[in-house]
N, C-alpha and C. Protein backbone atom coordinates (compact mmCIF):
# COMPACT_ATOMS: atom_id res chain seq x y z
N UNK A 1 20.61 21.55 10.22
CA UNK A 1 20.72 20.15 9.88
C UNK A 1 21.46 20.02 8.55
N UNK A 2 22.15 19.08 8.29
CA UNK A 2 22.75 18.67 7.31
C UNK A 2 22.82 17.45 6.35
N UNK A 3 21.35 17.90 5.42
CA UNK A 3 21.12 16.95 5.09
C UNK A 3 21.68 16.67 3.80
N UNK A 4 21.30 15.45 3.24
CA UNK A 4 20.98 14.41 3.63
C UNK A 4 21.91 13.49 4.66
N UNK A 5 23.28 14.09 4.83
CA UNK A 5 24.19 13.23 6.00
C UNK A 5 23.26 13.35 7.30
N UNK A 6 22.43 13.88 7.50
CA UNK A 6 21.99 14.27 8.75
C UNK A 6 20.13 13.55 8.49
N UNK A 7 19.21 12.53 8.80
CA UNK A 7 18.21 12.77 8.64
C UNK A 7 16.88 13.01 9.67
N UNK A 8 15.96 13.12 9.91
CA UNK A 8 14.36 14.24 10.22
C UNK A 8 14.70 13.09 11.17
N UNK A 9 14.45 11.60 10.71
CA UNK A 9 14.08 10.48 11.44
C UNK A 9 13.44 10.73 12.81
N UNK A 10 14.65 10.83 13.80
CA UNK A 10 14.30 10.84 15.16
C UNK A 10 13.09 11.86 15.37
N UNK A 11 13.26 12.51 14.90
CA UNK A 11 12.37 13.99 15.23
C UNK A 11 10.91 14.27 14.35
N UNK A 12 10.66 12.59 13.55
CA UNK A 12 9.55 12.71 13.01
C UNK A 12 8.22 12.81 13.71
N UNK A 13 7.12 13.60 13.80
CA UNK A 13 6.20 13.17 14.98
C UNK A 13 5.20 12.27 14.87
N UNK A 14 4.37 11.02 15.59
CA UNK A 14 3.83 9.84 15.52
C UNK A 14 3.06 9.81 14.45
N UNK A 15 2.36 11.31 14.04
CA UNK A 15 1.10 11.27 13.07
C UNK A 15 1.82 11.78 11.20
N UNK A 16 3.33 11.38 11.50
CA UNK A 16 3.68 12.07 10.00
C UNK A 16 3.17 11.01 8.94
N UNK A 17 2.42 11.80 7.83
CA UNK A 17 2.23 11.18 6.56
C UNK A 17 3.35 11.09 5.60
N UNK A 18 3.41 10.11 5.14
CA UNK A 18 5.17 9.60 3.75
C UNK A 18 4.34 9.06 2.92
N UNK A 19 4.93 8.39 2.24
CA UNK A 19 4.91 7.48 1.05
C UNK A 19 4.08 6.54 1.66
N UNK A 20 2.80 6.05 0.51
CA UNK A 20 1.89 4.82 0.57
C UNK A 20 2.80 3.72 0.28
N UNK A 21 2.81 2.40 0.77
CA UNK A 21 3.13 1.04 0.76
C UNK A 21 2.33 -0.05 0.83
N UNK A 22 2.55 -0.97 -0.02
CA UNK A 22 1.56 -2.20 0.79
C UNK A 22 1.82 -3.04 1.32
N UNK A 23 1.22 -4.04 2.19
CA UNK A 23 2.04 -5.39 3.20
C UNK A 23 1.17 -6.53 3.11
N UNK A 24 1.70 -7.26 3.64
CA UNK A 24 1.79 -8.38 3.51
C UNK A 24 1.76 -9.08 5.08
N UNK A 25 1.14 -10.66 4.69
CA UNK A 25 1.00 -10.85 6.05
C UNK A 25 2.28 -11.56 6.31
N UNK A 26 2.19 -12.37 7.80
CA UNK A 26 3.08 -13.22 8.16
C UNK A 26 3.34 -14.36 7.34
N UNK A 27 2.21 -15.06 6.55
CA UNK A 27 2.72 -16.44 5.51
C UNK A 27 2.99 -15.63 4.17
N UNK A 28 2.70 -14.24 3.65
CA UNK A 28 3.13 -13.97 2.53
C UNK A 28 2.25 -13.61 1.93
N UNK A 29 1.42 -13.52 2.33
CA UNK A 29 0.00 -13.43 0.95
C UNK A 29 0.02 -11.73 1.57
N UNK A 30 -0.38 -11.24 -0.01
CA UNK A 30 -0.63 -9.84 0.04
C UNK A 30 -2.03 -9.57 0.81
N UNK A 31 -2.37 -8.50 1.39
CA UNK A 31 -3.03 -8.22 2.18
C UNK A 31 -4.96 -8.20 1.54
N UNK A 32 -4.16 -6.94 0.33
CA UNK A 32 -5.26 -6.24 -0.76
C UNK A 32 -5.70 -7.23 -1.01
N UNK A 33 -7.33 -7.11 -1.04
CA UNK A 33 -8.10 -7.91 -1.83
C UNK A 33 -8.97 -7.22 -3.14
N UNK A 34 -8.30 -6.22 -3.47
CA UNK A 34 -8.82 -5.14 -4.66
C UNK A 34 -10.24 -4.99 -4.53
N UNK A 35 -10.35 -4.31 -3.62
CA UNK A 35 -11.73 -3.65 -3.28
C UNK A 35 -12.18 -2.50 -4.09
N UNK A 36 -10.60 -1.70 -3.97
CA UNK A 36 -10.99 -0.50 -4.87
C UNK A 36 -11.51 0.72 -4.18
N UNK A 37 -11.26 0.08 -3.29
CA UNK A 37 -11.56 1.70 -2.19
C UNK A 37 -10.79 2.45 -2.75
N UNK A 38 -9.65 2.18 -1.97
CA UNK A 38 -8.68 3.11 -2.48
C UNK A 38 -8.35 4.48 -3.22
N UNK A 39 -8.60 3.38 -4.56
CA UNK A 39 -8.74 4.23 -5.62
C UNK A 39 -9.81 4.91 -5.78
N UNK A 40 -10.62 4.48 -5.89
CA UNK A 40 -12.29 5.59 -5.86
C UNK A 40 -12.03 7.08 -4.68
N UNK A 41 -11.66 6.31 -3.80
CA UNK A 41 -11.15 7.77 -2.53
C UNK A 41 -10.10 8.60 -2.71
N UNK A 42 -9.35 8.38 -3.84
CA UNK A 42 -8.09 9.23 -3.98
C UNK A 42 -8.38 10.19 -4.72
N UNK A 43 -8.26 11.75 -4.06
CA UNK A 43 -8.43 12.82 -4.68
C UNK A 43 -7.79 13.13 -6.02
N UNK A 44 -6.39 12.98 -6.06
CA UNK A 44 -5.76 13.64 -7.57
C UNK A 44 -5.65 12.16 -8.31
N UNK A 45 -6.25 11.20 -8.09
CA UNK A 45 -6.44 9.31 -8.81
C UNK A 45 -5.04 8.90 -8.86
N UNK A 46 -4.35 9.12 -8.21
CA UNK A 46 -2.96 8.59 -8.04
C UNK A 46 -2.79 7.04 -7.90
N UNK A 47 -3.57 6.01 -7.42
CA UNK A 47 -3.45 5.00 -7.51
C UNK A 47 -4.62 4.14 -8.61
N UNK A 48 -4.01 3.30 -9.62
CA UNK A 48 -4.95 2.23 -10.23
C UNK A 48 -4.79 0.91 -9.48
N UNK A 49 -5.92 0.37 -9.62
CA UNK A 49 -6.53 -1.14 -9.20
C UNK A 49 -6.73 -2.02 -10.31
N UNK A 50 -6.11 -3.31 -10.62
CA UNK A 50 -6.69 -4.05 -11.84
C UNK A 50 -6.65 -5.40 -11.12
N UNK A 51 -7.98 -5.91 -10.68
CA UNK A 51 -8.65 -6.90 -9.65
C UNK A 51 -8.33 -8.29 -10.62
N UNK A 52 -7.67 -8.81 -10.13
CA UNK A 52 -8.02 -10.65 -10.37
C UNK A 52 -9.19 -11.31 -9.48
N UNK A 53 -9.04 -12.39 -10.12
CA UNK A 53 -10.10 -13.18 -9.42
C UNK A 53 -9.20 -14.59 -8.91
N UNK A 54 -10.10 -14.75 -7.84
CA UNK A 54 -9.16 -16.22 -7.11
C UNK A 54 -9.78 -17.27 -7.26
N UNK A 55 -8.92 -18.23 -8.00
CA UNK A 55 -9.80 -19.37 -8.10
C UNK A 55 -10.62 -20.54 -7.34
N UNK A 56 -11.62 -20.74 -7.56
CA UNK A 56 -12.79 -21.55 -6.77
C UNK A 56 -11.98 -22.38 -5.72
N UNK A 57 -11.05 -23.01 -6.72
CA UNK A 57 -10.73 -24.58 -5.88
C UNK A 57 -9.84 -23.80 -4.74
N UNK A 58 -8.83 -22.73 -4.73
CA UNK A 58 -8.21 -22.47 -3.89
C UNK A 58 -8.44 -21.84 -2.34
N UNK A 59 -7.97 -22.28 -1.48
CA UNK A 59 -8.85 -22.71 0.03
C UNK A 59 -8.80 -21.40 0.77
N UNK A 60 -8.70 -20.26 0.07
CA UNK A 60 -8.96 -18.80 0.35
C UNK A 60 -10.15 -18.10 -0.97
N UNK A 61 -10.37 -18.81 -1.23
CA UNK A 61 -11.78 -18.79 -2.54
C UNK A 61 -12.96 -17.26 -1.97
N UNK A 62 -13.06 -17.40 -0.84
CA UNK A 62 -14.40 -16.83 -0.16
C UNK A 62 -13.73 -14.91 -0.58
N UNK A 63 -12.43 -14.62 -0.79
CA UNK A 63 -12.07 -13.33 -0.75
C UNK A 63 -12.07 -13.26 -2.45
N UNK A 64 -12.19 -13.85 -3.18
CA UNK A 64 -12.88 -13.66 -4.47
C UNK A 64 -11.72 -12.89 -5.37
N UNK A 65 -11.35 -11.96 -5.18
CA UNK A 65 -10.45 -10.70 -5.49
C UNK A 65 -8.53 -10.57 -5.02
N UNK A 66 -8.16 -10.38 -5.88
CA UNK A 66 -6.22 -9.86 -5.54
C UNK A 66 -5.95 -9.21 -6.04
N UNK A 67 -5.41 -7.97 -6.39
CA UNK A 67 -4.64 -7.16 -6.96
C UNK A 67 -4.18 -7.88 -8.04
N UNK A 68 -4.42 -7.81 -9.36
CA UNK A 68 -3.17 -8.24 -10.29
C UNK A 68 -2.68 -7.26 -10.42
N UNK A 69 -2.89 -5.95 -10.55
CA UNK A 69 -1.75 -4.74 -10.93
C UNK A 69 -2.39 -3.79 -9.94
N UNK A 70 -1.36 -2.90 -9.17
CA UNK A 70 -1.32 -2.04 -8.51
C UNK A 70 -0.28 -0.72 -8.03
N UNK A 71 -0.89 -0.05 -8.86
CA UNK A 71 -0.02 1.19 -9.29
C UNK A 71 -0.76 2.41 -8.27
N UNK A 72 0.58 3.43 -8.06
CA UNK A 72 0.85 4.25 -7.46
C UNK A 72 1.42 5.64 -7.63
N UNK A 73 0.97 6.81 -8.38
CA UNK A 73 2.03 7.38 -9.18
C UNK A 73 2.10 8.56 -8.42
N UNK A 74 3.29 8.36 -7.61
CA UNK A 74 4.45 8.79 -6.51
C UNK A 74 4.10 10.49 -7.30
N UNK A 75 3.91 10.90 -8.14
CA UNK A 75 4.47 12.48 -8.54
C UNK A 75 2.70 12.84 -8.02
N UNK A 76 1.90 12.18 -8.13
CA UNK A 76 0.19 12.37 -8.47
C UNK A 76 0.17 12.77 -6.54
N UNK A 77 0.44 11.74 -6.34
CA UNK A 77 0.15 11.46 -4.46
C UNK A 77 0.33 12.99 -4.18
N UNK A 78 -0.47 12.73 -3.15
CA UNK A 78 -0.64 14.69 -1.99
C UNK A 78 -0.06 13.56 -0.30
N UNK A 79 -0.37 12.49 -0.48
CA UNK A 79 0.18 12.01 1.07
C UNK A 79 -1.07 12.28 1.94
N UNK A 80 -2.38 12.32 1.92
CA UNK A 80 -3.71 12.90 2.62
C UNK A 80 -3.88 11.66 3.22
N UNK A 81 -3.65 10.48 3.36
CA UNK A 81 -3.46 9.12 4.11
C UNK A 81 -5.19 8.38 3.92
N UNK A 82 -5.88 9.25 2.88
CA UNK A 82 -7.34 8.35 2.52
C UNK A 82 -7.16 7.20 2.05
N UNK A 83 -5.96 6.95 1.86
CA UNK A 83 -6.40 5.23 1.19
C UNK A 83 -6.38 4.42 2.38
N UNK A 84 -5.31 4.81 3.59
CA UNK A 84 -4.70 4.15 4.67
C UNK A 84 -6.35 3.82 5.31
N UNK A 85 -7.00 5.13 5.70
CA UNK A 85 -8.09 5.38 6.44
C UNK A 85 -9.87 4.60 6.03
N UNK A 86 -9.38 4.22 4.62
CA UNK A 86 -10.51 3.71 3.81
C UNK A 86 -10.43 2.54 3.70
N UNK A 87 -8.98 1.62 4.18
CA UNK A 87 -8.86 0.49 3.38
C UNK A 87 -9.43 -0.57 4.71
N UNK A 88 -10.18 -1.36 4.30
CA UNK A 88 -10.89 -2.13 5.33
C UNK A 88 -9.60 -3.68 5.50
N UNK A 89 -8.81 -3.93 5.03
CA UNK A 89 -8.34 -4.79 5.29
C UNK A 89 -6.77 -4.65 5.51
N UNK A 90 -6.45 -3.46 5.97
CA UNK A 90 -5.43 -2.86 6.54
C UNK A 90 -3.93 -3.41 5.71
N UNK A 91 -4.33 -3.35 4.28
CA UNK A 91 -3.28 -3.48 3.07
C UNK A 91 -2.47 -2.33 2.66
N UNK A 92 -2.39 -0.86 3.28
CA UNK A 92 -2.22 -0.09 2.21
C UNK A 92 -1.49 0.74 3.69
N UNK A 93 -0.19 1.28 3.87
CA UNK A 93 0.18 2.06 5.12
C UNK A 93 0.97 3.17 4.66
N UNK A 94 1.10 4.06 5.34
CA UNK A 94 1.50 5.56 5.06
C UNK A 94 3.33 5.67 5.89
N UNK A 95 3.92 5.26 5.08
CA UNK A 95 5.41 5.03 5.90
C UNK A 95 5.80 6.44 6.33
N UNK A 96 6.93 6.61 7.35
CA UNK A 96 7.48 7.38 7.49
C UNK A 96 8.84 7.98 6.66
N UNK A 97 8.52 7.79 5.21
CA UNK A 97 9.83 8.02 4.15
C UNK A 97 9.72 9.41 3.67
N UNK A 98 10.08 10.88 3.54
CA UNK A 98 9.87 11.58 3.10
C UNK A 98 11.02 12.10 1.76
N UNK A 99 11.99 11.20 1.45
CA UNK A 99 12.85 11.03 0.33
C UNK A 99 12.79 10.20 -0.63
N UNK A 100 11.87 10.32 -1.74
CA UNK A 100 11.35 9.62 -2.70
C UNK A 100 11.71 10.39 -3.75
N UNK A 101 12.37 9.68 -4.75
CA UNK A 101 13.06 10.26 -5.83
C UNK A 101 13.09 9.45 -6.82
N UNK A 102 13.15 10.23 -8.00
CA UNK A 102 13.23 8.74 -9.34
C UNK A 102 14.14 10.21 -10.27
N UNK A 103 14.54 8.83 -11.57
CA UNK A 103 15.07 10.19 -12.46
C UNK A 103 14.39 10.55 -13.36
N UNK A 104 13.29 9.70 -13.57
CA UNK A 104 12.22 9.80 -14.91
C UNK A 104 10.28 9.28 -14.49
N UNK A 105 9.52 9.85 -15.34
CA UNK A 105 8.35 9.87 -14.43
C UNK A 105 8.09 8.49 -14.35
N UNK A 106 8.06 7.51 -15.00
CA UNK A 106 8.26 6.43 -15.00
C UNK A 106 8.74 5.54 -13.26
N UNK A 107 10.04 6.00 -12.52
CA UNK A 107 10.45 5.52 -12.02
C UNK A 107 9.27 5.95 -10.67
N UNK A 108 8.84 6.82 -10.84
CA UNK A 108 7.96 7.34 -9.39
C UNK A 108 6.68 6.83 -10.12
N UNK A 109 6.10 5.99 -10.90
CA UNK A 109 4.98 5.22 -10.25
C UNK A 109 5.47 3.46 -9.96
N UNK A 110 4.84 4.07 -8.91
CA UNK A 110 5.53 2.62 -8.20
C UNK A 110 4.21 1.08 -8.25
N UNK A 111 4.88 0.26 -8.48
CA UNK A 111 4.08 -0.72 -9.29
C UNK A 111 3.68 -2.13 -7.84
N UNK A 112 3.06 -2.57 -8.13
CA UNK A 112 2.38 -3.67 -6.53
C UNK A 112 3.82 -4.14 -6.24
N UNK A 113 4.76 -4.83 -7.17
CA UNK A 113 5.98 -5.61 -6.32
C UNK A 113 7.15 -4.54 -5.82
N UNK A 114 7.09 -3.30 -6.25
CA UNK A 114 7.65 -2.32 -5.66
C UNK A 114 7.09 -1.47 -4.17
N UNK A 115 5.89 -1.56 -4.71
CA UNK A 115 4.73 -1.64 -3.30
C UNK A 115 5.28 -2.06 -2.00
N UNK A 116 5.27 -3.57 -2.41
CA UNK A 116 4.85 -4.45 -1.33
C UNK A 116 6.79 -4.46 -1.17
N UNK A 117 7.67 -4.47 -1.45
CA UNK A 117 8.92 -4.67 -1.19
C UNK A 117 9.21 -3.10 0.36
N UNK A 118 8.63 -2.16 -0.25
CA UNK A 118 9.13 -1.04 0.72
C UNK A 118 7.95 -1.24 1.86
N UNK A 119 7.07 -1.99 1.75
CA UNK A 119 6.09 -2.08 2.73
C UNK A 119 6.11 -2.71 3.83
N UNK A 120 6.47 -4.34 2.60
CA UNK A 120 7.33 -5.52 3.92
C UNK A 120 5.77 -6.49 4.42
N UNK A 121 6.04 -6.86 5.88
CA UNK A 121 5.51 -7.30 6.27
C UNK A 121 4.73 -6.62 7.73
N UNK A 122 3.42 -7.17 7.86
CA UNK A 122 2.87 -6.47 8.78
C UNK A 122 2.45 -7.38 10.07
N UNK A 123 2.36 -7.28 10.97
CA UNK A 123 1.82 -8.75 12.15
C UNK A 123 0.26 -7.93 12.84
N UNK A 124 -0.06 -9.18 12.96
CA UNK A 124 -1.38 -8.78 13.66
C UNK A 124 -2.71 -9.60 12.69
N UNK A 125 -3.66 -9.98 13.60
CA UNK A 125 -5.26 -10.18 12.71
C UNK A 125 -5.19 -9.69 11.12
N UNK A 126 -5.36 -10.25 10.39
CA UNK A 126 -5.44 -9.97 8.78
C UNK A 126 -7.12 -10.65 8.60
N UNK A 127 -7.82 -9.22 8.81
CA UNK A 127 -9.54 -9.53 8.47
C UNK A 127 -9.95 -10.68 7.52
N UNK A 128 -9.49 -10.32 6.30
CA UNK A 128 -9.64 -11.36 5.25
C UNK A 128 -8.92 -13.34 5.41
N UNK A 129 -8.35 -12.98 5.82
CA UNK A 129 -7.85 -14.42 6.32
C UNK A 129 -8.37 -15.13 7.36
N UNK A 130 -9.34 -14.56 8.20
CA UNK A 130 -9.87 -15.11 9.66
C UNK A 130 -11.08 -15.51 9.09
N UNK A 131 -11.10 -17.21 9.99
CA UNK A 131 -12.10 -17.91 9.13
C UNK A 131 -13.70 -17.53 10.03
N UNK A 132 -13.91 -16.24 11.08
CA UNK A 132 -14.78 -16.41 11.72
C UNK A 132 -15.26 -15.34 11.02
N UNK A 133 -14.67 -14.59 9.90
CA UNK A 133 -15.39 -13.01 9.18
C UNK A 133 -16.54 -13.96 8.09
């Protein structure tokens, strides 16, 4: 193979672990409700959580919690997919990217709006948003 002109892609198999991401639903709202799983479950602590709070009056009030900062530090990660497997509100996914590069350590921790940009959007039931939970 000749890479990088050449890449794995096609020949990746269904269960490969990559790079953590986070998503977002169909109207936009981030998924995470800073539970903090996550982070508590991550073996080498590669990801921090710094929880906001949502305000009363606003008509998603009942999920209490958002990510204000959510960091990721890309050199720390092993790729073991425990955050994916822990996260109860299906915010946090294990892409199929295995070319992650920065030039300084800085650039490999990757920060919530860098997150959520390579993550995108996700479709389907979003637990936290369904008014029958």
């Amino acid at each position: 193979m000749e890479y990088p002109e050449e890449k794995w892609d096609p020949q990746l198999p269904e269960h490969y672990r990559g790079a953590p991401a986070l998503v977002k639903d169909e109207s936009g709202r981030v998924r995470c409700v800073a539970c903090q799983l996550c982070e508590f479950i991550c073996p080498p602590r590669a990801i921090k959580i710094e929880p906001g709070e949502i305000s009363a009056k606003d008509r998603f009030s009942k999920v209490e919690k958002y990510p204000r900062e959510f960091d990721i530090d890309m050199i720390r990660c092993i790729f073991c997919g425990m955050c994916e497997e822990v996260c109860p509100e299906q915010a946090i996914f294990l892409r199929k990217d295995y070319a992650i590069t920065g030039l300084t350590r800085a650039e490999m921790v990757h920060n919530k709006e860098k997150l959520l940009e390579i993550g995108g959007v996700m479709h389907g039931v979003v637990l936290k948003w369904n008014e029958k939970k």
